[in-house]
Protein backbone atom coordinates (compact mmCIF):
# COMPACT_ATOMS: atom_id res chain seq x y z
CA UNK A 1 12.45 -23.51 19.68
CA UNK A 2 14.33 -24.72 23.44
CA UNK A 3 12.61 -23.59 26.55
CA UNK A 4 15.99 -21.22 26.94
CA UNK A 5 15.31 -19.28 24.00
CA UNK A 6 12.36 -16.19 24.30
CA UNK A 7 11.36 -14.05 21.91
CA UNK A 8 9.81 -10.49 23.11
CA UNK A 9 7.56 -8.94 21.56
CA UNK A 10 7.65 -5.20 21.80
CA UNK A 11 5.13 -2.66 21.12
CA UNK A 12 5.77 -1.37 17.89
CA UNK A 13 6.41 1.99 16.96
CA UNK A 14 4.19 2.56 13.65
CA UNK A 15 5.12 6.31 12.40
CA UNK A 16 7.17 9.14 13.67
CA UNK A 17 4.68 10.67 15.98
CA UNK A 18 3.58 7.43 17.92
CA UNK A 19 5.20 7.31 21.28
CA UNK A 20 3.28 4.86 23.64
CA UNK A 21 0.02 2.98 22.93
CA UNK A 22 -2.98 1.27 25.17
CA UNK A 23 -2.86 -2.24 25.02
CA UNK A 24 -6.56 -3.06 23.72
CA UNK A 25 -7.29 -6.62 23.76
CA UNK A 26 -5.17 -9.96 24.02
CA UNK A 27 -6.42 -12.91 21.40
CA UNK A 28 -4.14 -15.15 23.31
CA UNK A 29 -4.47 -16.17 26.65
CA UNK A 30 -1.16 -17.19 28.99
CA UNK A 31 0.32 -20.46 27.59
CA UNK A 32 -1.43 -20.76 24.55
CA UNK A 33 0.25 -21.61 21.75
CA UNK A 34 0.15 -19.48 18.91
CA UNK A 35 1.21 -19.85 15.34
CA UNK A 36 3.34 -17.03 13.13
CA UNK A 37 0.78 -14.91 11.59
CA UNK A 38 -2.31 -15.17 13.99
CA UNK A 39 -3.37 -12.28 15.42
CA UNK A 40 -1.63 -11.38 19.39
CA UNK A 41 -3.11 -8.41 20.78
CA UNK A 42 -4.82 -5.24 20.01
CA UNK A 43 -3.49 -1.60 20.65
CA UNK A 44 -5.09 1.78 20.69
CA UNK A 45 -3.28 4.93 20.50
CA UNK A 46 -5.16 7.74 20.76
CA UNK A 47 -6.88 7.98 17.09
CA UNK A 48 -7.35 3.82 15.98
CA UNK A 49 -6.82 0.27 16.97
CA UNK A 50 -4.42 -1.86 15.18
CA UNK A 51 -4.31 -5.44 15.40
CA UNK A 52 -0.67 -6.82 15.91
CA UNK A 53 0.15 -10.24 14.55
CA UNK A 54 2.36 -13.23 16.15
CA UNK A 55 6.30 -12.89 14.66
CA UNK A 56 7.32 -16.70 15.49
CA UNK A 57 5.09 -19.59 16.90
CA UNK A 58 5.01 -20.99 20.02
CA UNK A 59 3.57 -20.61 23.71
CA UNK A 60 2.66 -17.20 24.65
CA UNK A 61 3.00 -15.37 28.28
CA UNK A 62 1.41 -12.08 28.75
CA UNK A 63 3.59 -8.75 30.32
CA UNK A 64 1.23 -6.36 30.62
CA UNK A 65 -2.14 -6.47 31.19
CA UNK A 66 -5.62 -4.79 29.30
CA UNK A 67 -5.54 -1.49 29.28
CA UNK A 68 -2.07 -0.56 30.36
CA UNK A 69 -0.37 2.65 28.75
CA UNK A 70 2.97 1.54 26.92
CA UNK A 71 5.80 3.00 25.68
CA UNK A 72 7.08 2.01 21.98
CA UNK A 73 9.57 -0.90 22.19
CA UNK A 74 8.49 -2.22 25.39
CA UNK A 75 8.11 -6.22 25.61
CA UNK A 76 4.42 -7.06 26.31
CA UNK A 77 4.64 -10.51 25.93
CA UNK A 78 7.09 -13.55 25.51
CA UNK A 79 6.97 -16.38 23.08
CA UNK A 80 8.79 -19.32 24.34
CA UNK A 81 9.34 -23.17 23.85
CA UNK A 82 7.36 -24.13 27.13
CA UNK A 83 3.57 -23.44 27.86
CA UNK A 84 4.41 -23.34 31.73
CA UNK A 85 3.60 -20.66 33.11
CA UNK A 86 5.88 -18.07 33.39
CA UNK A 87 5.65 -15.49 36.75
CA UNK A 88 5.98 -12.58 34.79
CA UNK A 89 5.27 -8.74 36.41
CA UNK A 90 4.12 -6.39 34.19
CA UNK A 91 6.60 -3.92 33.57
CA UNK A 92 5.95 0.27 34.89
CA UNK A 93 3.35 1.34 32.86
CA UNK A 94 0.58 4.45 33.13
CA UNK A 95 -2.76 4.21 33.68
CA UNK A 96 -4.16 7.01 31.62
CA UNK A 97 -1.40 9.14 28.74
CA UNK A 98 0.24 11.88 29.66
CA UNK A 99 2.56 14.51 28.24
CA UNK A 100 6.17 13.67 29.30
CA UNK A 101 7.37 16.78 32.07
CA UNK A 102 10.75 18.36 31.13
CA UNK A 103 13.41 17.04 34.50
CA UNK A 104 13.51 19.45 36.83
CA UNK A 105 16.71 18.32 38.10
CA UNK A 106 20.31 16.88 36.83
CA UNK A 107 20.52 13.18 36.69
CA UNK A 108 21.17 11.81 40.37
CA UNK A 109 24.08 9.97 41.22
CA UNK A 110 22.68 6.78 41.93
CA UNK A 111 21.04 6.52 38.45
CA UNK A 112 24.34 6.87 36.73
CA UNK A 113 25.75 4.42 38.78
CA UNK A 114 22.53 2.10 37.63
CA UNK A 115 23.67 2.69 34.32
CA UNK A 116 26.97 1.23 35.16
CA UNK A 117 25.57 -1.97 36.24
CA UNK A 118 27.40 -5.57 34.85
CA UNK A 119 25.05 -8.03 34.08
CA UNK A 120 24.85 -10.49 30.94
CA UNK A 121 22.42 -10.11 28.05
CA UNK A 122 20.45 -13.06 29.54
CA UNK A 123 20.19 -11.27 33.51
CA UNK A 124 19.37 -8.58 31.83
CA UNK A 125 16.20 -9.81 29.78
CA UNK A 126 15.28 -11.66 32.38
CA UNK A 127 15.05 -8.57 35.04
CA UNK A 128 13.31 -6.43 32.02
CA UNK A 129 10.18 -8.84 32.12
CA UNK A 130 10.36 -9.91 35.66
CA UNK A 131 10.34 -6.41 36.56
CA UNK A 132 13.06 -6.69 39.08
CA UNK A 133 15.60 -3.76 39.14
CA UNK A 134 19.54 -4.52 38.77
CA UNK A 135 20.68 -1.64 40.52
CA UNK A 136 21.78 -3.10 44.13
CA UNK A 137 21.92 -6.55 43.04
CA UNK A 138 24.43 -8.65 44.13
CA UNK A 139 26.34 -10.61 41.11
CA UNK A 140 27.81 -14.00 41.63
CA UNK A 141 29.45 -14.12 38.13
CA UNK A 142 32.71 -13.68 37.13
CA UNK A 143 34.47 -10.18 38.08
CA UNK A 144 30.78 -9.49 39.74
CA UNK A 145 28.24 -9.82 37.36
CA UNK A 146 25.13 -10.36 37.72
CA UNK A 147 23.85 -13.36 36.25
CA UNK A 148 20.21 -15.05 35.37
CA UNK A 149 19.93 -16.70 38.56
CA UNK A 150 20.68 -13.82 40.61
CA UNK A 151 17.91 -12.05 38.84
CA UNK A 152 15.69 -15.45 39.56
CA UNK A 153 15.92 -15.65 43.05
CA UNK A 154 15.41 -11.43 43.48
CA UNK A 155 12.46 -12.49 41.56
CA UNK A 156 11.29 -15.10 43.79
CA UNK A 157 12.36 -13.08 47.27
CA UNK A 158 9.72 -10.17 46.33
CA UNK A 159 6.06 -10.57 46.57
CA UNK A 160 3.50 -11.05 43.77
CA UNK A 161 0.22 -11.89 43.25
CA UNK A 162 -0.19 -14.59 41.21
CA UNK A 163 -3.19 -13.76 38.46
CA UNK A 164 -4.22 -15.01 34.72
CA UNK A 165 -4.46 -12.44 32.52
CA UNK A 166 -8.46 -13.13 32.00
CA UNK A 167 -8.82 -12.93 35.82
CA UNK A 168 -6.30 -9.55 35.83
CA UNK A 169 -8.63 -8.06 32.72
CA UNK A 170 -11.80 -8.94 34.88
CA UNK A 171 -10.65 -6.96 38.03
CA UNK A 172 -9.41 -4.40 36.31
CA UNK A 173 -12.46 -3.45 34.69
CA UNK A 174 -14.59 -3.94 38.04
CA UNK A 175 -11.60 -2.15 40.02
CA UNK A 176 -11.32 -5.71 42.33
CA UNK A 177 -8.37 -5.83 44.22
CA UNK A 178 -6.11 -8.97 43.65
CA UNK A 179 -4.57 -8.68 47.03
CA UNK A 180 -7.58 -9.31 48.32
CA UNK A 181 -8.54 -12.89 46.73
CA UNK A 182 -7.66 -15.98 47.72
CA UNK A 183 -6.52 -17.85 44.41
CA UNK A 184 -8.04 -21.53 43.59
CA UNK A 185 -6.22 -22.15 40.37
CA UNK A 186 -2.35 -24.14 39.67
CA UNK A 187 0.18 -23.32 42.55
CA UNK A 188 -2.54 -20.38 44.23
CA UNK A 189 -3.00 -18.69 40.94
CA UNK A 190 -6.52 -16.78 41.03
CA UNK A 191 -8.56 -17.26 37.84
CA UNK A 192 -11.40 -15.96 36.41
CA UNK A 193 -13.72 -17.52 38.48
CA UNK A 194 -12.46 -16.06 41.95
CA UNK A 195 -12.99 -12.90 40.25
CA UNK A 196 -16.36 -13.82 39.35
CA UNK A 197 -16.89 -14.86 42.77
CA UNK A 198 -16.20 -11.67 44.36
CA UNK A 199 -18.35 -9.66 41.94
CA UNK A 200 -20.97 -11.62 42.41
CA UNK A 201 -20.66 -11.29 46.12
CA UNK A 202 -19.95 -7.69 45.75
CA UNK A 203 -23.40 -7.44 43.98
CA UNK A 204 -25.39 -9.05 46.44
CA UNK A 205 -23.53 -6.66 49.28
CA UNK A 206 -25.32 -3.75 47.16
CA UNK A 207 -28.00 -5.45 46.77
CA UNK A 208 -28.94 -5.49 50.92
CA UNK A 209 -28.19 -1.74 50.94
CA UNK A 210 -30.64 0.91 50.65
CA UNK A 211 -31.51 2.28 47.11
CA UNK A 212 -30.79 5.94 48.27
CA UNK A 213 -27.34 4.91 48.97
CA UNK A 214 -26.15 3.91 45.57
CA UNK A 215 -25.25 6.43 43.30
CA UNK A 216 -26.52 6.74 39.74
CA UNK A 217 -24.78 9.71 38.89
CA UNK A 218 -20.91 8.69 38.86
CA UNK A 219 -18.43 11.06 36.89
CA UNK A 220 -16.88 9.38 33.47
CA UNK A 221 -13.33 10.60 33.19
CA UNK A 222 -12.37 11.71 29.74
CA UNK A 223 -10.09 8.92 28.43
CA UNK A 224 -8.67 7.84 25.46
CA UNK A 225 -9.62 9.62 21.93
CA UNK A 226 -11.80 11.57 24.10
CA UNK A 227 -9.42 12.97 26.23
CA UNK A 228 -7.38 14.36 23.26
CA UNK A 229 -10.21 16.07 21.53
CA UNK A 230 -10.98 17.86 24.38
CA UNK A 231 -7.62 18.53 24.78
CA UNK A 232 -7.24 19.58 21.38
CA UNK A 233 -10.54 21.78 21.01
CA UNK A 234 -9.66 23.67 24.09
CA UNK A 235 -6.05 24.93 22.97
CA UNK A 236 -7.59 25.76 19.36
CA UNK A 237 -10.31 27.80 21.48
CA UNK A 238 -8.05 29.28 23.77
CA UNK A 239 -5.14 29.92 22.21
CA UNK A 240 -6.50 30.58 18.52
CA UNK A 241 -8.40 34.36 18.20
CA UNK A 242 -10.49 33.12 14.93
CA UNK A 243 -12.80 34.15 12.77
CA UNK A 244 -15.36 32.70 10.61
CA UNK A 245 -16.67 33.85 7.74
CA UNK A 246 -19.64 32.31 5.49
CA UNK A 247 -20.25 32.06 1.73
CA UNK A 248 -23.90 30.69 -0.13
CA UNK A 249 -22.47 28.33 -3.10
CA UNK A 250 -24.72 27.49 -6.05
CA UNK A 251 -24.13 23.97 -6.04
CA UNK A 252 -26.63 23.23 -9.08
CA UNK A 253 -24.08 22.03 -11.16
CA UNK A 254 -21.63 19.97 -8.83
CA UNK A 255 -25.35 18.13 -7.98
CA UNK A 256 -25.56 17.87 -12.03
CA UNK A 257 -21.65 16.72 -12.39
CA UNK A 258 -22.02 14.16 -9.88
CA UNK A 259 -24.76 12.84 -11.04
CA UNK A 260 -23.24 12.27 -14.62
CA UNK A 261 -20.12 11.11 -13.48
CA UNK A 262 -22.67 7.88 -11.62
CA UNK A 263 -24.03 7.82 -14.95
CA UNK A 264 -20.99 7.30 -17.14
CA UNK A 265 -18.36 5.24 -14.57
CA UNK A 266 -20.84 3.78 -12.27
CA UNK A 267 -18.82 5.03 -9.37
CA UNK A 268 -20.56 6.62 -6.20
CA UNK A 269 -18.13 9.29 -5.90
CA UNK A 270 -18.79 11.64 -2.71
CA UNK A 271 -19.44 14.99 -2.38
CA UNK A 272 -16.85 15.54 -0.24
CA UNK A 273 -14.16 14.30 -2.48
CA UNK A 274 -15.12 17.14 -4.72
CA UNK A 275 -14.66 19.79 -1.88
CA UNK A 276 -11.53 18.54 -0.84
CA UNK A 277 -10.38 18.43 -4.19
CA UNK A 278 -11.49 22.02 -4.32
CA UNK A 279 -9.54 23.26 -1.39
CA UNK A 280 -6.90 21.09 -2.60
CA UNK A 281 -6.50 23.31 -5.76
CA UNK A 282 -7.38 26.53 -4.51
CA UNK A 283 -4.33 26.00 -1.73
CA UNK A 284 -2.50 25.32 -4.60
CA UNK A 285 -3.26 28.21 -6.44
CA UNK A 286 -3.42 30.51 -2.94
CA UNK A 287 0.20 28.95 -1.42
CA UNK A 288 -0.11 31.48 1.41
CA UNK A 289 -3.46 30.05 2.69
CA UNK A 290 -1.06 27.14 3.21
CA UNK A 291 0.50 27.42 6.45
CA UNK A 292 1.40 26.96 10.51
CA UNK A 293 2.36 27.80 12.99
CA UNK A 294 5.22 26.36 15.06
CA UNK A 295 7.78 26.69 17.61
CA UNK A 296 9.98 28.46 15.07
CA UNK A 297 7.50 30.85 13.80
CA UNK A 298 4.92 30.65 10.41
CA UNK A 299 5.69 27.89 8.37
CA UNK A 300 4.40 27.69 4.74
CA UNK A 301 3.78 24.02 4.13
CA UNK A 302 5.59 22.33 1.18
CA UNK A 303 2.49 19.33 0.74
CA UNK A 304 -0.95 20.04 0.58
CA UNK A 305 -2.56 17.45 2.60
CA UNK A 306 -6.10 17.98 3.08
CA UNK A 307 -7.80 16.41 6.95
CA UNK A 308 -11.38 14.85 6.34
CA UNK A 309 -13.59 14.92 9.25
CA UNK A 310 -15.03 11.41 9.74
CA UNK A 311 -17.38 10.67 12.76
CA UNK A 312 -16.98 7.28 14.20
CA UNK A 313 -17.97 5.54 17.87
CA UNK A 314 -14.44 6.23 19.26
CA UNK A 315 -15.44 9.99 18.04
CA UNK A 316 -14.13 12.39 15.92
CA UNK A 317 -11.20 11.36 14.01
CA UNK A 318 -9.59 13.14 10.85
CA UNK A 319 -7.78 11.30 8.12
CA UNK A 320 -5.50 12.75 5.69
CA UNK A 321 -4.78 12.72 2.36
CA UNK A 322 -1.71 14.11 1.62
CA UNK A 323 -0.69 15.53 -2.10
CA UNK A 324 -4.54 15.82 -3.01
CA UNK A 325 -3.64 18.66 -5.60
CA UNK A 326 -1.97 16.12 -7.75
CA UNK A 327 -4.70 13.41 -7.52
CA UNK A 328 -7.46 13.02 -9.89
CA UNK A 329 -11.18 12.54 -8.68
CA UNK A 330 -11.76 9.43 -8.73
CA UNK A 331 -8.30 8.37 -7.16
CA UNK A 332 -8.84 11.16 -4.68
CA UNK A 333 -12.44 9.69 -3.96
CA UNK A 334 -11.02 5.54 -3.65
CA UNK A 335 -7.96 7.09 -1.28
CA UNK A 336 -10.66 8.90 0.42
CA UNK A 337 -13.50 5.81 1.11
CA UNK A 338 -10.59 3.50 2.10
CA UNK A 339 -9.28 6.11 4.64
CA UNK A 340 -12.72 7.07 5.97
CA UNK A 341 -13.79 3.49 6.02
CA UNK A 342 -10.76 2.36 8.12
CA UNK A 343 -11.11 5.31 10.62
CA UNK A 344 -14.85 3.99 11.62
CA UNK A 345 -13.66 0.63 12.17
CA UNK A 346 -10.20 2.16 14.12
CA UNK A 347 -7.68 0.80 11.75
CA UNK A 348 -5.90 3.73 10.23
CA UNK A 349 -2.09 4.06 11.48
CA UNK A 350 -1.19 6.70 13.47
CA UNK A 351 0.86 8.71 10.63
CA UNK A 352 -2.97 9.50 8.46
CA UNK A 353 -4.28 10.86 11.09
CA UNK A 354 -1.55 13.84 11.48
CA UNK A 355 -0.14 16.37 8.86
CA UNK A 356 -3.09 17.84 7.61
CA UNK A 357 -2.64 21.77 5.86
CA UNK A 358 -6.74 22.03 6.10
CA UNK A 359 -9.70 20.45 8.11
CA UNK A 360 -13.19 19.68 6.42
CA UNK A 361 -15.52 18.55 8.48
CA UNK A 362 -19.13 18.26 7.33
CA UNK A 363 -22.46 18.18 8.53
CA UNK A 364 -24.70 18.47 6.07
CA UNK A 365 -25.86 14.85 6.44
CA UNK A 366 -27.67 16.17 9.48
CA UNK A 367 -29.25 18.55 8.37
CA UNK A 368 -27.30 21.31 9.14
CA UNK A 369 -26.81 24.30 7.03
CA UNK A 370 -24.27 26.40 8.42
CA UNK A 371 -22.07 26.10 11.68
CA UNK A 372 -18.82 27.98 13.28
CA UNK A 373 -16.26 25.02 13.60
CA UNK A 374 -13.00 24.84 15.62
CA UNK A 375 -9.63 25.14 14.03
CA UNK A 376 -7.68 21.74 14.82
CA UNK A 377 -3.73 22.72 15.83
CA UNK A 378 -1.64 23.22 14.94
CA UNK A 379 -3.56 23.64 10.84
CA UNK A 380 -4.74 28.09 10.31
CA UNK A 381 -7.69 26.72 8.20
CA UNK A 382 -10.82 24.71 8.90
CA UNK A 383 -14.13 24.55 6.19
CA UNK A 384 -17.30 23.84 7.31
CA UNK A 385 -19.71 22.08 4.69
CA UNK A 386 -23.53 22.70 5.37
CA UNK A 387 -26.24 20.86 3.77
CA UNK A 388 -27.10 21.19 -0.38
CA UNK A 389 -31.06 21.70 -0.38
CA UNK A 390 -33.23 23.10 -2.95
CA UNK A 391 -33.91 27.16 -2.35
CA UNK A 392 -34.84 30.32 -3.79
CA UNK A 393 -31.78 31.90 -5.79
CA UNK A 394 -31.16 34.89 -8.07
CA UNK A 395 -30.11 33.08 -11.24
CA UNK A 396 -29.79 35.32 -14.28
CA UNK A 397 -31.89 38.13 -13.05
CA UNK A 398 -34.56 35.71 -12.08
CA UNK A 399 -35.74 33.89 -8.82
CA UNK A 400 -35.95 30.21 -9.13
CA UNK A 401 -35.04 27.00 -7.29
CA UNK A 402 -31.56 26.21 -6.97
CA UNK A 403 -28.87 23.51 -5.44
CA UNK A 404 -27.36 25.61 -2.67
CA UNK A 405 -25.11 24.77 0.22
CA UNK A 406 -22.79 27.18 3.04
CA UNK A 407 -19.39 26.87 3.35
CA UNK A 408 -17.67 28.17 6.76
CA UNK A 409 -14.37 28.59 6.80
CA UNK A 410 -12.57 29.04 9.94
CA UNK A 411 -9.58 30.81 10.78
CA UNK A 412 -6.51 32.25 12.77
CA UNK A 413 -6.41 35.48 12.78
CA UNK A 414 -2.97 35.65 14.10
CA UNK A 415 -1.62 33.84 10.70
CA UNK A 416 -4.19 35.73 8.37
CA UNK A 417 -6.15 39.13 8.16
CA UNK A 418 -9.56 38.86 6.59
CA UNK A 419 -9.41 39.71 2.62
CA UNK A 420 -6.65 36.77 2.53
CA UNK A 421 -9.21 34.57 3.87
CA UNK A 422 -11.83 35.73 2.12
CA UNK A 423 -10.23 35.04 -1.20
CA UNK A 424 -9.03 31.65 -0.30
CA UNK A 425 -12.90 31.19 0.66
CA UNK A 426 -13.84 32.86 -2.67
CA UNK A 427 -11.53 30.64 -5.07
CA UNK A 428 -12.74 27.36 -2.96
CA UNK A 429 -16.56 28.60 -3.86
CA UNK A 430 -15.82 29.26 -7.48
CA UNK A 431 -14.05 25.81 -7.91
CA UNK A 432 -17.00 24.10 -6.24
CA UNK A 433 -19.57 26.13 -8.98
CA UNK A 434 -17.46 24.94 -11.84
CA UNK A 435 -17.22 21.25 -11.44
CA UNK A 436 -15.58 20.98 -15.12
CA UNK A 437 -12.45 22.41 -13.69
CA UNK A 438 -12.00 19.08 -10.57
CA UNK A 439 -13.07 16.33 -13.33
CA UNK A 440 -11.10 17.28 -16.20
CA UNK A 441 -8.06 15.04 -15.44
CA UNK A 442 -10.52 12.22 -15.13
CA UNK A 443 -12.61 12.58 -18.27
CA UNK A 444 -10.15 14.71 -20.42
């Protein structure tokens, strides 16, 4: 690899829906060298954290910094031949995601004219990760064009604060402002310890000031994962009129079934791969139940891909499985411990985490026996699993102890009256009492 020759790297665009990312973590630091394969940076999109690796070796020089919102195929970094270091502005990027607002207004003049703009492939990389605009530039190449070193010396007319990424990371997350430091590393550049510097003098400013007049109760913004559920929760609140209705289930002999199946295959296999699989079937059996509600009216949904619920740090996130009425329990249960194990440490791709028909979220670890959950949009349907616990039950015309748990299924009354519901409900309880039915495929 020549010092001439860059390669960008772009943030990738992993499934349909994914549109920009956060920029998580850098495992390279500017001018390192890196080899093909090790791992480059870290993005977040607003369900998980995937870990990008390096396409070609060489030296690497950061675009953007920590944190920075990025759209799909933008370059965040450069591998080169040379480990100098290379002045390069981040390009435009948000702060925080937002939803993309319709123009209000025709294209101007001036930006069709940008469009129009000569320059060679090279100018033009060049300007896209020095951040300098062509529009306006002068071009000293042939018939006008503008050229790399026309792009250079914009570059090197307009002001810039010269940072490492550490020391750029550091401020960020302490809100410092660069402008403001004096820089004691190569050619001015301020480094991690200048940052330091001012914190630490920052601190001992606070420290001087009266107790009273530093404020323990500062506002969090919602960010992030955050952000979106409450973003979500709201509109399925707001917009949604639903209903909830409740069902007892005499779990006795799923408790009994699971307990063989351990016996017999040695395999763990979770109680909430046998409710899935439940509402799997009874959607397939109940095709109505199986809908949405879009743009173009109520949609009855081809797949039955069932959402599981999994409770992580980051917060709630819901992975799908998608065709679980033609998967057998035990596949269902491996697909569903590999998805669910993936979400908690933020590694599932953006693409299971959307397309659900049907939510399950469960609480019955806690303790809890019933509960009215939220319907997740743009999904009609959303079960609620309570705790299974020993109580009193009718059981052939006699009280005695029995496995019971309460199912609470949520949903949009818009899309569905109540008897609909209720025998969707109805079929997923009856499946649930006889076991035999979900493990038949797997120990026929």
């Amino acid at each position: 690899m020549t010092e001439e020759k860059i390669y960008e790297v772009v943030m990738p665009k992993l499934g349909m829906i994914m549109t920009q990312a956060q920029l998580a973590a850098w495992h390279k630091e500017e001018g390192d060298w890196i080899n093909k394969g090790e791992p480059l940076f870290d993005f977040e999109s607003d369900k998980s954290t995937i870990t990008i690796e390096a396409p070609i070796s060489g030296y690497v020089h950061l675009v953007v910094a920590v944190g920075d919102i990025v759209p799909v195929k933008q370059t965040v970094a450069v591998i080169t031949g040379s480990s100098a270091v290379l002045e390069v502005k981040s390009q435009p990027v948000q702060s925080e995601v937002k939803a993309a607002a319709p123009p209000t207004q025709a294209p101007s003049p001036t930006s069709k004219q940008a469009e129009r703009v000569t320059a060679s492939p090279k100018a033009r990389i060049a300007a896209r990760l020095k951040g300098v605009s062509l529009e306006g530039l002068a071009g000293t190449g042939p018939r006008g064009m503008i050229v790399s070193d026309d792009v250079n010396k914009a570059f090197a007319a307009e002001p810039t604060i010269k940072a490492s990424p550490l020391a750029r990371k550091i401020a960020k997350a302490n809100q410092i402002d660069l402008s403001s430091l004096t820089g004691s590393g190569p050619r001015g550049q301020i480094v991690r310890a200048d940052v330091e510097n001012a914190l630490e003098a920052e601190s001992q400013t606070l420290q001087t000031k009266p107790a009273e007049s530093v404020s323990s109760n500062e506002a969090t913004p919602l960010t992030g994962l955050r952000a979106v559920i409450a973003e979500r929760l709201t509109a399925g609140w707001q917009e949604r009129p639903q209903v909830t209705l409740t069902a007892e289930v005499d779990a006795t002999d799923l408790v009994s079934a699971r307990n063989q199946i351990i016996a017999e295959s040695g395999r763990k296999v979770s109680y909430n791969t046998f409710i899935i699989l439940a509402v799997a079937k009874a959607l397939q059996q109940i095709p109505s139940a199986n809908i949405q509600l879009t743009d173009r009216g109520v949609v009855t949904l081809s797949q039955i891909n069932i959402g599981a619920a999994v409770d992580t740090d980051r917060g709630l996130l819901v992975p799908v499985l998608r065709d679980a009425d033609k998967k057998s329990l035990l596949a269902l249960d491996e697909e569903f411990k590999d998805l669910a194990n993936r979400a908690l440490e933020g590694k599932c791709l953006p693409d299971e985490l959307t397309g659900s028909s049907v939510t399950i979220t469960n609480l019955g670890a806690f303790g809890i026996d019933a509960f009215t959950p939220i319907i997740n949009p743009p999904e009609a349907l959303i079960l609620g699993v309570g705790r299974i616990a020993l109580r009193p039950a009718v059981f052939n015309g006699q009280i005695v102890p029995r496995q019971t748990m309460v199912l609470s299924l949520s949903f949009d009354h818009r899309l569905m009256d109540g008897a609909p519901a209720a025998r969707f409900l109805q079929r997923v309880v009856q499946l649930i009492e006889r076991p035999v039915v979900l493990v038949s495929e797997d120990f026929a």
